[in-house]
C-alpha atoms as a PDB file:
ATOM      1  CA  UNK A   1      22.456  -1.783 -17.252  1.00  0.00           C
ATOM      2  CA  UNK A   2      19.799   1.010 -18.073  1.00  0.00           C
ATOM      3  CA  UNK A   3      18.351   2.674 -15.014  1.00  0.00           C
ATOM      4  CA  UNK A   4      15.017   0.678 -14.704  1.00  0.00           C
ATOM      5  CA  UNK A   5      11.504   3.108 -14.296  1.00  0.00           C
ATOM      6  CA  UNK A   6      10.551   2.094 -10.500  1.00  0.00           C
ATOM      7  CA  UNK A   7       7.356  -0.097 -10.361  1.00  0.00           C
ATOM      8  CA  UNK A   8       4.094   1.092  -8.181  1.00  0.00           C
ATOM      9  CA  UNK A   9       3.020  -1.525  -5.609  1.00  0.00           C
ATOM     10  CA  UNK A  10      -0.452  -1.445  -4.077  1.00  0.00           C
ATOM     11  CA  UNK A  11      -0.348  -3.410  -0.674  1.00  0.00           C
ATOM     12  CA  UNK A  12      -3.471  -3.997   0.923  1.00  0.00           C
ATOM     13  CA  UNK A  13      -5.040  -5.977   3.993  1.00  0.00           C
ATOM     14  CA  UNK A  14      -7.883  -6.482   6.401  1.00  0.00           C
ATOM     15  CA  UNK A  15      -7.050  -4.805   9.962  1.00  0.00           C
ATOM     16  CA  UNK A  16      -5.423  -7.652  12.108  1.00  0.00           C
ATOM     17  CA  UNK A  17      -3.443  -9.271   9.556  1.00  0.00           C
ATOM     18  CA  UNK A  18       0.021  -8.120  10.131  1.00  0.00           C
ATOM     19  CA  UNK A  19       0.576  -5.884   7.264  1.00  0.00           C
ATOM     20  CA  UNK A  20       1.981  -2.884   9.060  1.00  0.00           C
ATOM     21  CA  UNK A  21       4.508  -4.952  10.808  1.00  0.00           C
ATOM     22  CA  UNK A  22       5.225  -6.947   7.156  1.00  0.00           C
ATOM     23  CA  UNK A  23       5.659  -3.542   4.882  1.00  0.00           C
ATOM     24  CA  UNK A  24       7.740  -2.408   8.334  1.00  0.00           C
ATOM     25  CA  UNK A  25      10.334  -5.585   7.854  1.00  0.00           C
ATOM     26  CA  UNK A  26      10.189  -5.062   4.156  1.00  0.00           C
ATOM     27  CA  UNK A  27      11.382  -1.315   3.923  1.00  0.00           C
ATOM     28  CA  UNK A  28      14.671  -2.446   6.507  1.00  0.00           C
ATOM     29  CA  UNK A  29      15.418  -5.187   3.877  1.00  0.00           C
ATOM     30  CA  UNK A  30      15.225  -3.041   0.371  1.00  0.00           C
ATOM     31  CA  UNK A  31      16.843   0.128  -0.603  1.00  0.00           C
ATOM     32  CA  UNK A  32      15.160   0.406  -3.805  1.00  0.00           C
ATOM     33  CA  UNK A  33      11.631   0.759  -2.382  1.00  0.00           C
ATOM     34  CA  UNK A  34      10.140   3.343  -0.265  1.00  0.00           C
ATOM     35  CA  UNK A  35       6.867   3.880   1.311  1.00  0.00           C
ATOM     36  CA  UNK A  36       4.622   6.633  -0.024  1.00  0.00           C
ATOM     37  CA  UNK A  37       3.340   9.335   2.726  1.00  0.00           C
ATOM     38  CA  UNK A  38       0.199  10.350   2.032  1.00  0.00           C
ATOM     39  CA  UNK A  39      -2.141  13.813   2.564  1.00  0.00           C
ATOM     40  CA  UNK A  40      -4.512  14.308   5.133  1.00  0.00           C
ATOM     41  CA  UNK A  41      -6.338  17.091   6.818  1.00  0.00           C
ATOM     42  CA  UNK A  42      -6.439  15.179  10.396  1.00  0.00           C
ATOM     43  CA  UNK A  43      -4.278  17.438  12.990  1.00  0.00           C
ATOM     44  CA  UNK A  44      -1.284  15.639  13.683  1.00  0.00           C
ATOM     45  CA  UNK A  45      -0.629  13.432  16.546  1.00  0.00           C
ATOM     46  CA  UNK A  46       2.536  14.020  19.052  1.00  0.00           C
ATOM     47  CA  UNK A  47       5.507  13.097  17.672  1.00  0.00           C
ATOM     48  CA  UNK A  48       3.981  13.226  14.039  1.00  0.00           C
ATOM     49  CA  UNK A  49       6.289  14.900  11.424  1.00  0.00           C
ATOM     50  CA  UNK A  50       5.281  16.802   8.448  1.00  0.00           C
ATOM     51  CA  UNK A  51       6.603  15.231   5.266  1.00  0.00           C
ATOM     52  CA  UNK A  52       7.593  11.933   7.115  1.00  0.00           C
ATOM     53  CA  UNK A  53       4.300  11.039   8.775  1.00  0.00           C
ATOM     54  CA  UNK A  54       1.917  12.256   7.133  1.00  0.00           C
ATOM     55  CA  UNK A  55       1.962  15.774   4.740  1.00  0.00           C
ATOM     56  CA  UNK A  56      -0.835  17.580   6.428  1.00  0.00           C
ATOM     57  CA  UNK A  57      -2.653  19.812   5.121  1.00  0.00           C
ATOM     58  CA  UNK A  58      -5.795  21.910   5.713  1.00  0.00           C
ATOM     59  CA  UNK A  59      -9.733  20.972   4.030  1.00  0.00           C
ATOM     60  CA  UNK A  60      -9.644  23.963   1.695  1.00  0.00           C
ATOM     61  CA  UNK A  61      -6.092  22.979   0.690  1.00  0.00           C
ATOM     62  CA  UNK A  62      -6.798  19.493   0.056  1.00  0.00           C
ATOM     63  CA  UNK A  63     -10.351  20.218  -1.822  1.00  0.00           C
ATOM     64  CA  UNK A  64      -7.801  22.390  -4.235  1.00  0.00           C
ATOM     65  CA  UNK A  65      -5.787  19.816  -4.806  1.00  0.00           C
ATOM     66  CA  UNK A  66      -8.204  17.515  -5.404  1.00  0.00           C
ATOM     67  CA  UNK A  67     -10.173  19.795  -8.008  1.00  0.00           C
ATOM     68  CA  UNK A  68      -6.617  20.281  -9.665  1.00  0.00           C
ATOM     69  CA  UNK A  69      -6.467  16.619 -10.042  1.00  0.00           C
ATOM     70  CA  UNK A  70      -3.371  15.892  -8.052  1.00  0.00           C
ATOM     71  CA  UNK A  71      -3.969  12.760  -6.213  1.00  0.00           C
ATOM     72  CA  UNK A  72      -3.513   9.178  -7.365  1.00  0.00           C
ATOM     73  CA  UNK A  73      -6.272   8.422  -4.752  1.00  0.00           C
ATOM     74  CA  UNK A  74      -7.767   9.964  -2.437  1.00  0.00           C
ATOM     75  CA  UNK A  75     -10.848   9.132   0.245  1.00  0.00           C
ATOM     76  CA  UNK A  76     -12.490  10.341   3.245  1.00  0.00           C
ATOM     77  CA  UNK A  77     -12.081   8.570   6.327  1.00  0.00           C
ATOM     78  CA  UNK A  78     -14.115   9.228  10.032  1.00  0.00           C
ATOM     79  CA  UNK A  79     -14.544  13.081   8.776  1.00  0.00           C
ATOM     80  CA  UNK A  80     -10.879  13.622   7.186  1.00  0.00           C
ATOM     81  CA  UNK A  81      -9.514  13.381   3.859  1.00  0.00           C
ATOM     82  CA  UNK A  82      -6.674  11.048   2.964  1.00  0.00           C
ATOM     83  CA  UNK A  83      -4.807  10.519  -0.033  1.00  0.00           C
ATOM     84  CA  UNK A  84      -1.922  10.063  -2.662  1.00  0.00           C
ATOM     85  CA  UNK A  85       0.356  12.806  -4.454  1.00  0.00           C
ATOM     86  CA  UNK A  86       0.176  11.583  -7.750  1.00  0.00           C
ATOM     87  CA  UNK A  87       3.544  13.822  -8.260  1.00  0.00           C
ATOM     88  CA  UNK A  88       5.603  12.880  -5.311  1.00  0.00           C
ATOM     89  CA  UNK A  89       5.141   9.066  -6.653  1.00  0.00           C
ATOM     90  CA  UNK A  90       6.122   9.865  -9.886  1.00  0.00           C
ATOM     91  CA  UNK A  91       9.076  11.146  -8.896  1.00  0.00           C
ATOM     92  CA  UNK A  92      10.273   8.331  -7.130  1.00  0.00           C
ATOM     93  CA  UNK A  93       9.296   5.902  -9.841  1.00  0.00           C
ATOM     94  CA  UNK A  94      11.564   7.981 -12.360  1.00  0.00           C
ATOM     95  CA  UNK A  95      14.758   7.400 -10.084  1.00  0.00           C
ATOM     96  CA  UNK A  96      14.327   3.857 -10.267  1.00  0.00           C
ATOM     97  CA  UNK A  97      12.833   3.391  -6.677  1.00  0.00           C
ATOM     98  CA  UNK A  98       9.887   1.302  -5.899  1.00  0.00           C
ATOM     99  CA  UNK A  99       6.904   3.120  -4.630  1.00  0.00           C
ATOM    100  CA  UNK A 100       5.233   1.427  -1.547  1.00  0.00           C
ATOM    101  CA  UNK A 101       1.266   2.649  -1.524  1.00  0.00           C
ATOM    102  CA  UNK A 102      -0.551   0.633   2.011  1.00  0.00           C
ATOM    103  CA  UNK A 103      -3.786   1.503   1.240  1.00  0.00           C
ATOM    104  CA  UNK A 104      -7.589   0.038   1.777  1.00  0.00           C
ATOM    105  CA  UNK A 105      -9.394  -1.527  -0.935  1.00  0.00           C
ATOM    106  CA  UNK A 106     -11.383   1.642  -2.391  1.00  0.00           C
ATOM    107  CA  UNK A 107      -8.147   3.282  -3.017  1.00  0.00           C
ATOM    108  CA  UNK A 108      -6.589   0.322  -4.561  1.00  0.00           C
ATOM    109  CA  UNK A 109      -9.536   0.175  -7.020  1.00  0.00           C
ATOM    110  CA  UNK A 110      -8.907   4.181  -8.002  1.00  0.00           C
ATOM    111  CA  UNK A 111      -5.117   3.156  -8.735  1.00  0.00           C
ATOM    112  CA  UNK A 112      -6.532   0.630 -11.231  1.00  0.00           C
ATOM    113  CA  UNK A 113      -8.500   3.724 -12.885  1.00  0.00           C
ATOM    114  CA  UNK A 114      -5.863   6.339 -12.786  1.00  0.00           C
ATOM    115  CA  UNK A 115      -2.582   4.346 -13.358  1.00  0.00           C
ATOM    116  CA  UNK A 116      -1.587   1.984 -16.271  1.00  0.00           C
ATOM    117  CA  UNK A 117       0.353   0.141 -14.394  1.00  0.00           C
ATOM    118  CA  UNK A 118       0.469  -1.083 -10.938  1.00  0.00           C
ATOM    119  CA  UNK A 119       1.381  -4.584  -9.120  1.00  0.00           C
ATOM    120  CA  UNK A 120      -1.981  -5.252  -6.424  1.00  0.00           C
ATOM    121  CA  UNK A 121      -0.800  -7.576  -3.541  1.00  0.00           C
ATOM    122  CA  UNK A 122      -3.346  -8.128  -1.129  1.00  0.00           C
ATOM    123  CA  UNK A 123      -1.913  -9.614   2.552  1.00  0.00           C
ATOM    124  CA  UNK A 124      -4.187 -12.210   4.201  1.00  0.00           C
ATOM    125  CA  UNK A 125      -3.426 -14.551   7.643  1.00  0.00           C
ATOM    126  CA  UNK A 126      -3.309 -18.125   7.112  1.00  0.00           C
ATOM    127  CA  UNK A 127      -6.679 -18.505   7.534  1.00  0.00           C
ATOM    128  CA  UNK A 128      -9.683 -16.538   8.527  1.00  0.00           C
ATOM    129  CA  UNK A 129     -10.034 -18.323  12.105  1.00  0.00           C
ATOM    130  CA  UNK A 130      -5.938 -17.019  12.426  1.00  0.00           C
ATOM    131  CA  UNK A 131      -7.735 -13.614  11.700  1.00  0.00           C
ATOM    132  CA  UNK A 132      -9.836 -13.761  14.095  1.00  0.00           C
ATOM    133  CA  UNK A 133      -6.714 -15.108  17.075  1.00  0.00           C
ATOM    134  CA  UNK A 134      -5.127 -12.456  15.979  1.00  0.00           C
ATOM    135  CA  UNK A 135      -7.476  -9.387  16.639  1.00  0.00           C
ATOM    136  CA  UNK A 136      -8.447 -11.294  19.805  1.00  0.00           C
ATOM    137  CA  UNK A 137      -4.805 -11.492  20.825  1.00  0.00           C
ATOM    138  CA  UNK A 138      -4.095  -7.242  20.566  1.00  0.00           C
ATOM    139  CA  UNK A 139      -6.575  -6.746  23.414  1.00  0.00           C
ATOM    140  CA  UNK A 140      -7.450  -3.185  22.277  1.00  0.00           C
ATOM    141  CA  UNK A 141     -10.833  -3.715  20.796  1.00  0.00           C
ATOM    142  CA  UNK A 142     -13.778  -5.221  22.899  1.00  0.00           C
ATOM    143  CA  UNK A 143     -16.227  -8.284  21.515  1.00  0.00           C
ATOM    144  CA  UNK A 144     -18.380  -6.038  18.967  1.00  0.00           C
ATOM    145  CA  UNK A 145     -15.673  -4.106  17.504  1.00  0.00           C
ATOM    146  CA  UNK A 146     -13.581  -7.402  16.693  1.00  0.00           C
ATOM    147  CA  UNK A 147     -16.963  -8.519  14.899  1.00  0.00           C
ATOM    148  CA  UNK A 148     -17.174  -5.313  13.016  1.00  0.00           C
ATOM    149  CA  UNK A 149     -14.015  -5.597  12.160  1.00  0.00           C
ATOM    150  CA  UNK A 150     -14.187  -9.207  10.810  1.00  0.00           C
ATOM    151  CA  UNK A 151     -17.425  -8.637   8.828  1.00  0.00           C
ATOM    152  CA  UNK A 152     -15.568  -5.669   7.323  1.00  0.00           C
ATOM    153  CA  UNK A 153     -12.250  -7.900   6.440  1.00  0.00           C
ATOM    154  CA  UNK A 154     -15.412 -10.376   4.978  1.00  0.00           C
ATOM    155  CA  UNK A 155     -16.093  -7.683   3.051  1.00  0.00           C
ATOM    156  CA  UNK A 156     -12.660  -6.613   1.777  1.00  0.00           C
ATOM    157  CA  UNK A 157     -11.685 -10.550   1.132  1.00  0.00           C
ATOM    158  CA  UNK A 158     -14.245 -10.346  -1.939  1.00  0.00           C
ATOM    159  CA  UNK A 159     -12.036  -7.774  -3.772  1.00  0.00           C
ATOM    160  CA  UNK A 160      -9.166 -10.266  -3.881  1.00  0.00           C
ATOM    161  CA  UNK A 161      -9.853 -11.519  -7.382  1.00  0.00           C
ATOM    162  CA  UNK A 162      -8.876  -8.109  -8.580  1.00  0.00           C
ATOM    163  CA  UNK A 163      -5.121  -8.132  -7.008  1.00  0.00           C
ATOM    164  CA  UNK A 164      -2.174  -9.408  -9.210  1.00  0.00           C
ATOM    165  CA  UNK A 165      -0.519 -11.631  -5.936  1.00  0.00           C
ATOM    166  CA  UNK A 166      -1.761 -12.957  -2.534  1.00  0.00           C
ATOM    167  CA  UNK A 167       1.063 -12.809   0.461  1.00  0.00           C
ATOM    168  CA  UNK A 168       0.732 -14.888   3.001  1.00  0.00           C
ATOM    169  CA  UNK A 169       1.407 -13.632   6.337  1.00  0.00           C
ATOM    170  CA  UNK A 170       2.196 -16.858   8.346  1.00  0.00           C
ATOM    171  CA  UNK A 171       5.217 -15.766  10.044  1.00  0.00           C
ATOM    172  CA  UNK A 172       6.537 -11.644   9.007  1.00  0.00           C
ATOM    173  CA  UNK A 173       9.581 -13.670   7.491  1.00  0.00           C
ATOM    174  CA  UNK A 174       7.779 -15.457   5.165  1.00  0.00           C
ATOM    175  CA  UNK A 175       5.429 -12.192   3.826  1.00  0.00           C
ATOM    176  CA  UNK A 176       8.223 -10.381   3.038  1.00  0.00           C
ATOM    177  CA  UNK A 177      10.317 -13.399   1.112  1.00  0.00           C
ATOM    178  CA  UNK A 178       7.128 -13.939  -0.868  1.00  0.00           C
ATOM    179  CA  UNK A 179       6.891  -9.759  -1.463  1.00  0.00           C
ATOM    180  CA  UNK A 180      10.416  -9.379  -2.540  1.00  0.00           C
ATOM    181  CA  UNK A 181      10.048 -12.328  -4.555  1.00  0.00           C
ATOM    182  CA  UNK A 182       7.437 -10.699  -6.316  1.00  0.00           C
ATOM    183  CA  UNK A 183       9.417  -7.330  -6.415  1.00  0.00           C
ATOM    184  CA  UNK A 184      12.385  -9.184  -8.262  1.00  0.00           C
ATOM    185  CA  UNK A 185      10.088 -10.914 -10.954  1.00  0.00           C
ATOM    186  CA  UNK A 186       8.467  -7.764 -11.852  1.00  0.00           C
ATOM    187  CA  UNK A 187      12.200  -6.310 -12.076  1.00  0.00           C
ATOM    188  CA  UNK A 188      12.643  -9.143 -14.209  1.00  0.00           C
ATOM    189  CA  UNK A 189       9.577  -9.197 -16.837  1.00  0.00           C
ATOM    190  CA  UNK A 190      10.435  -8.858 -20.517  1.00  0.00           C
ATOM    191  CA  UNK A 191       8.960  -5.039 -21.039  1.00  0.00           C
ATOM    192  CA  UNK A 192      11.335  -4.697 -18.087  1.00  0.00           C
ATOM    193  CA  UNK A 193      14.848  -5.366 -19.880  1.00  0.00           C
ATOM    194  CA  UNK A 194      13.888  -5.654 -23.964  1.00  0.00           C
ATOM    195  CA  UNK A 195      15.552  -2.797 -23.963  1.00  0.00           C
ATOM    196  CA  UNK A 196      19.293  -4.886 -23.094  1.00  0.00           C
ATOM    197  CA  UNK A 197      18.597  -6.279 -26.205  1.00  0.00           C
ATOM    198  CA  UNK A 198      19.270  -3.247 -28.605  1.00  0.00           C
ATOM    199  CA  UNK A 199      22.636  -4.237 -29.735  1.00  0.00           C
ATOM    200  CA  UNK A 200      21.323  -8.031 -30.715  1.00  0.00           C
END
């Protein structure tokens, strides 16, 4: 069989639902998907590794790249700029891999401008009230924050019409049967494999 062209898959989520933990599971499971690291200009943390982390890089550096049009997407986040090597993930899609893009909502809806084709999953808990149990239940954030946070996942839960697939993050099992499920019908679409039929 023809070496298949790697798909792009957009992954995004409100904060609290798992998704992290679900792309985590995912990546030990496939070899023919990896996870994109993105640009930023924040300093790195300890332990952070250039080029596995994060690719950091400084403002100037990044406003260069962005005037020389080289990110898929790109944003600015708490005073730091974060974004997408449109050439890194082009590279990986031409070897056949997967490319694995966890990014928030505004980014996803720059992917839709600047790339032909893309498969949008969006990751939601079981319900919103699970949403809620579940931000509760990390104990890092105090009353007002968790309420910021939900009216923001409100807020991101209105984009969901524009996403191809919604995942269901019940149990991390389940998410990641439902995303490779999705992963193999994409492999499987008729663009995908006309191309078997040549000698027909």
């Amino acid at each position: 069989m023809t070496k298949q062209k790697g798909n792009l898959i957009v992954i995004s989520g409100a904060s609290g639902v798992g998704k992290s933990t679900v792309i985590a599971e995912l990546l030990k499971k496939r070899n023919n998907i990896c996870f994109s690291v993105s640009w930023t200009t924040r300093k790195p943390r300890d332990g952070e590794i250039h080029g596995i982390n994060y690719f950091f890089a400084s403002r100037n550096e990044f406003e260069h790249m962005i005037a020389e049009g080289e990110f898929l997407e790109h944003a600015e986040y708490v005073g730091n700029y974060y974004g997408t090597s449109k050439s890194q993930v082009m590279k990986r899609l031409e070897e056949g891999y997967d490319v694995l893009l966890d990014i928030e909502v505004e980014g996803a809806k720059q992917i839709r401008t600047n790339w032909n084709k893309a498969v949008f999953m969006f990751v939601i808990a079981p319900s919103f009230a699970e949403l809620e149990n579940r931000l509760r239940a990390r104990q890092t954030d105090d009353d007002e924050k968790i309420k910021k946070r939900l009216a923001r996942a409100k807020e991101e839960y209105k984009e969901i019409p524009a996403y191809d697939y919604i995942i269901v993050n019940d149990t991390v099992e389940n998410a990641v049967k439902e995303i490779e499920a999705v992963l193999t019908a994409e492999r499987c679409r008729k663009k995908e494999r006309l191309h078997l039929m040549k000698e027909v």
